[in-house]
Protein backbone atom coordinates (compact mmCIF):
# COMPACT_ATOMS: atom_id res chain seq x y z
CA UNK A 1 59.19 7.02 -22.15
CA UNK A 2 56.15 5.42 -20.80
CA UNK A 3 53.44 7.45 -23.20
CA UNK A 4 54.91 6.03 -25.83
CA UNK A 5 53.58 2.26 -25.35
CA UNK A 6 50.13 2.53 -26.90
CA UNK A 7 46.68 1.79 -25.36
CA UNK A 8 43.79 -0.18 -27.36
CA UNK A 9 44.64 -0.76 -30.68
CA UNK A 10 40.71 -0.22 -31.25
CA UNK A 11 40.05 2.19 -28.85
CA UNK A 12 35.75 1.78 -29.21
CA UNK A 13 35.88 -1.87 -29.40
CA UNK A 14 38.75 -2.49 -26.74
CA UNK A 15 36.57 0.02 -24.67
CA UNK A 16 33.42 -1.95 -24.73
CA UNK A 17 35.03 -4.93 -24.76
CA UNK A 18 36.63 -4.88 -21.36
CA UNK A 19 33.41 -2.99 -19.87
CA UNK A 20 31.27 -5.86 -20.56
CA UNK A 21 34.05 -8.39 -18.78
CA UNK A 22 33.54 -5.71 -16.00
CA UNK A 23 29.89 -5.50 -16.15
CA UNK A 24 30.16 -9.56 -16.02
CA UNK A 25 32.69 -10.28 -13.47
CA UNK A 26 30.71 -7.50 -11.28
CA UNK A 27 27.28 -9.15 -12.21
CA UNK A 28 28.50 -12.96 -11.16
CA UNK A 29 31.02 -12.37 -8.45
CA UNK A 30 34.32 -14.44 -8.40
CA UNK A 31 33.69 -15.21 -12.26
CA UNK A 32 36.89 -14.61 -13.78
CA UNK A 33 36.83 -12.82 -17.36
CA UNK A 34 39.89 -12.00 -20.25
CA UNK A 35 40.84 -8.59 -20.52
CA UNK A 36 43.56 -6.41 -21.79
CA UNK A 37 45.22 -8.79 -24.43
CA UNK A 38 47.12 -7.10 -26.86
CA UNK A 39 48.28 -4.53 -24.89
CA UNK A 40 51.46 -3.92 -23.27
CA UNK A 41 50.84 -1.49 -20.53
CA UNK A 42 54.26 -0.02 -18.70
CA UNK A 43 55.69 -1.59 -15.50
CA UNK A 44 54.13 -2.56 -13.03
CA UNK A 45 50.87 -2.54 -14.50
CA UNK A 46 49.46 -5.85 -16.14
CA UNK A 47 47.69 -5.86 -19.76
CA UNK A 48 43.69 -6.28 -17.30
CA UNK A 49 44.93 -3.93 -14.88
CA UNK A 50 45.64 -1.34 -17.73
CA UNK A 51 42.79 -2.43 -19.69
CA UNK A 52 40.27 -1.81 -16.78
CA UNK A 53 41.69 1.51 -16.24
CA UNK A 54 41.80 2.58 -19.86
CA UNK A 55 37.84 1.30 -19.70
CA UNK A 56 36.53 3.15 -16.81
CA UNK A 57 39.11 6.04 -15.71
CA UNK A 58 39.04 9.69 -17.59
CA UNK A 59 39.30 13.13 -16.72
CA UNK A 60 35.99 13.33 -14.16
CA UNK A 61 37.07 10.49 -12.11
CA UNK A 62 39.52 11.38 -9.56
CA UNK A 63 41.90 8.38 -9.20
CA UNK A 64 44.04 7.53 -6.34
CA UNK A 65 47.56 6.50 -7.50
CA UNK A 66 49.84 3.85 -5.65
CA UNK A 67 53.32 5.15 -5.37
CA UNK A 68 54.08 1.71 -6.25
CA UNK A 69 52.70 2.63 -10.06
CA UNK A 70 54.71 5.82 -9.86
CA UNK A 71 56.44 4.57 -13.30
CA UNK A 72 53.04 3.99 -15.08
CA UNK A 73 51.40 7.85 -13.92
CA UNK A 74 52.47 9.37 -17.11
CA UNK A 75 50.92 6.47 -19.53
CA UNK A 76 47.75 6.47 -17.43
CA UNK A 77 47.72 10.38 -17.83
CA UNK A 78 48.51 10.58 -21.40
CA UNK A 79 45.40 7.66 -22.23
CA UNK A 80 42.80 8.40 -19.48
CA UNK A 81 43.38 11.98 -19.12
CA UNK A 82 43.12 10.86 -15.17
CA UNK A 83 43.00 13.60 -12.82
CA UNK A 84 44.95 11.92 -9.75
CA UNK A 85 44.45 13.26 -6.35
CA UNK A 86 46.92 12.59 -3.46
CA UNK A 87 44.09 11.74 -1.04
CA UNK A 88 42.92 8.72 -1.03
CA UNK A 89 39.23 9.27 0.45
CA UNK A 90 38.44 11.90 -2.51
CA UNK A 91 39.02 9.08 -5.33
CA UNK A 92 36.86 7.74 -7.46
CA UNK A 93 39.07 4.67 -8.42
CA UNK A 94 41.90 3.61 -6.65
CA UNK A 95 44.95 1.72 -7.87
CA UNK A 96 46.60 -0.45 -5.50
CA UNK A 97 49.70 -3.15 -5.71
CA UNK A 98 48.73 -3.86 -2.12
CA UNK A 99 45.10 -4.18 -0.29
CA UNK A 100 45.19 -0.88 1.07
CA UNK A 101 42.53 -0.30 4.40
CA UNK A 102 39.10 -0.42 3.01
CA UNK A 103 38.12 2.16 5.67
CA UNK A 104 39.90 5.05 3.98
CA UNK A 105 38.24 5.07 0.93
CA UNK A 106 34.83 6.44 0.19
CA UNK A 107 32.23 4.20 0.47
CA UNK A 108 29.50 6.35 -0.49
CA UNK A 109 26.49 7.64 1.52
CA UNK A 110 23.24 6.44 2.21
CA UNK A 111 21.63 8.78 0.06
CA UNK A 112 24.69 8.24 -2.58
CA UNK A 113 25.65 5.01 -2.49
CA UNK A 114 26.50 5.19 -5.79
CA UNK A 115 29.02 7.66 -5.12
CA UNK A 116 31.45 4.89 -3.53
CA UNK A 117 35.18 4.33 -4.63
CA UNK A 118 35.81 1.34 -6.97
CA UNK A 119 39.11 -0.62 -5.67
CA UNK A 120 41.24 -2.00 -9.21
CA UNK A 121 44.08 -4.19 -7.02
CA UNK A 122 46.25 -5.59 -9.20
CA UNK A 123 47.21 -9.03 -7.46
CA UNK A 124 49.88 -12.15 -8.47
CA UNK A 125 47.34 -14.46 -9.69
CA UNK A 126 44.28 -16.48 -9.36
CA UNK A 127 43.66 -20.01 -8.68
CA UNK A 128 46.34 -20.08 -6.16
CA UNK A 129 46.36 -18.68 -2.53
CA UNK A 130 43.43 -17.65 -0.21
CA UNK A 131 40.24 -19.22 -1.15
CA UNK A 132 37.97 -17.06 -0.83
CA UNK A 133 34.46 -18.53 -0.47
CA UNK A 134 31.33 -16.10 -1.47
CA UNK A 135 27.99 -15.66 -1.54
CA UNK A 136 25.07 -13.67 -1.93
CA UNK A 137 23.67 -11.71 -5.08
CA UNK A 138 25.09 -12.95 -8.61
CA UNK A 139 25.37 -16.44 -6.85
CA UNK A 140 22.87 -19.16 -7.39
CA UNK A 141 24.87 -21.48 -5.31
CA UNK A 142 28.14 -20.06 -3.25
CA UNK A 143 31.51 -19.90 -5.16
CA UNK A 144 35.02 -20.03 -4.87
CA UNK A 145 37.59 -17.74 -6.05
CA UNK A 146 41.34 -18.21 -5.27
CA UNK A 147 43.43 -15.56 -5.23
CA UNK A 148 47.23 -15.00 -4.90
CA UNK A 149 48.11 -11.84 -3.73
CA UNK A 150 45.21 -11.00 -0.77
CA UNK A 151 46.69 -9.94 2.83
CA UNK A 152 45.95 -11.97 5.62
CA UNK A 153 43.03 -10.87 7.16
CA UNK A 154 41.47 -9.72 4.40
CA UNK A 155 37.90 -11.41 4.84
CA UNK A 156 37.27 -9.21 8.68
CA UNK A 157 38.39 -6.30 6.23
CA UNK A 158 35.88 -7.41 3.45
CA UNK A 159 33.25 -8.23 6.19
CA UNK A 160 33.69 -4.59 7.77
CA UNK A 161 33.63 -3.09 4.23
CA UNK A 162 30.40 -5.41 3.45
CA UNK A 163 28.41 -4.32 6.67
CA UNK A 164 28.35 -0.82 5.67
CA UNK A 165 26.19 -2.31 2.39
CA UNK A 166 24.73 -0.63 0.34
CA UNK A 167 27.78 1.84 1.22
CA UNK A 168 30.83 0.30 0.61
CA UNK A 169 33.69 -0.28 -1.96
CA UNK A 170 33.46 -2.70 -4.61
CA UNK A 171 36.60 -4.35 -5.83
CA UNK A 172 37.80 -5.40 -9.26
CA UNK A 173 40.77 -7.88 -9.02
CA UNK A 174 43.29 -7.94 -11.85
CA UNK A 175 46.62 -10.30 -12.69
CA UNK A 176 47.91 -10.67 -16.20
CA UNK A 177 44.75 -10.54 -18.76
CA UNK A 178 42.00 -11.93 -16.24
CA UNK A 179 39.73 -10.04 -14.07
CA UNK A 180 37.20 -10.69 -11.13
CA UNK A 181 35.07 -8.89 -8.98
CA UNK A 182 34.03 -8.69 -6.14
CA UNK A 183 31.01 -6.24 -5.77
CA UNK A 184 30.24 -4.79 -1.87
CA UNK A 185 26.89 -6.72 -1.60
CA UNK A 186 28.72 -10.20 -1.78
CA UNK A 187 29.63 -12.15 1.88
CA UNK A 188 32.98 -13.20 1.70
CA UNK A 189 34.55 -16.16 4.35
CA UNK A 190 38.49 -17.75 3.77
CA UNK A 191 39.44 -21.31 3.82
């Protein structure tokens, strides 16, 4: 049974750990940053796609589940107490295997920004695949993430999403123990 894999062996410092790789992959988008070694996180979910969640989902933050991570609902349950809802616009965090479209999730209001969903896609990889070339705050000079695992068309999404700034979702990407991010106020082109 899936509860039975356990979650940070240090719950505190595993915790903080992975928040501050959050805090800096959101704070210097397309920075990738080591989280979620040491744990071992049931199918599909990778060790920084568990860690992330462990980090930042609990019982007041509705989270949107893939049906794709239908094997992993019980372990996310039993360690973030996560209250899932079956509507995506109502979620605080969603978990996606696949980009799903940006406009169905909340992206705040102009008097809540704030309020916005957070997108945790798990994806194959990085340094392979679309480059993705960004700019904008966190960026002294523009950057260049590559990531394996991004739908076609996914910088006229990212442009849509960006437009509604300072709505908008922000995105935390996650394969194996790396993350990135990919906050709403950054401009994103391919190539």
């Amino acid at each position: 049974m899936s509860i039975d894999l356990p979650g940070f062996a240090d719950p505190v410092l595993g915790a903080q750990s992975c928040f501050r790789a959050v805090l800096d992959a959101m704070a210097r988008p397309g920075s990738r940053h080591a989280a979620g070694a040491g744990l071992t996180p049931p199918a599909p979910l990778d060790p920084a796609t568990a860690a992330v969640l462990l980090t930042l989902v609990d019982v007041e933050t509705p989270l949107w589940f893939d049906p794709g991570c239908a094997a992993a609902q019980d372990w996310i349950a039993f360690h973030c107490g996560a209250a899932t809802v079956p509507d995506i616009g109502a979620a605080a965090f969603v978990l996606a295997l696949e980009l799903p479209d940006l406009a169905h999730l909340n992206a705040g209001s102009d008097d809540g920004p704030e309020e916005s969903a957070t997108l945790i896609l798990q994806v194959r990889g990085f340094g392979a695949g679309t480059a993705l070339h960004l700019a904008g705050p966190g960026l002294r000079a523009p950057a260049t993430l590559a990531v394996d695992g991004l739908p076609a068309g996914f910088a006229a999404a990212w442009a849509d999403n960006h437009a509604l700034f300072p709505r908008g979702v922000d995105l935390i990407l996650c394969a194996g123990t790396t993350i990135a991010a990919l906050p709403r106020s950054v401009r994103i082109a391919e190539g």
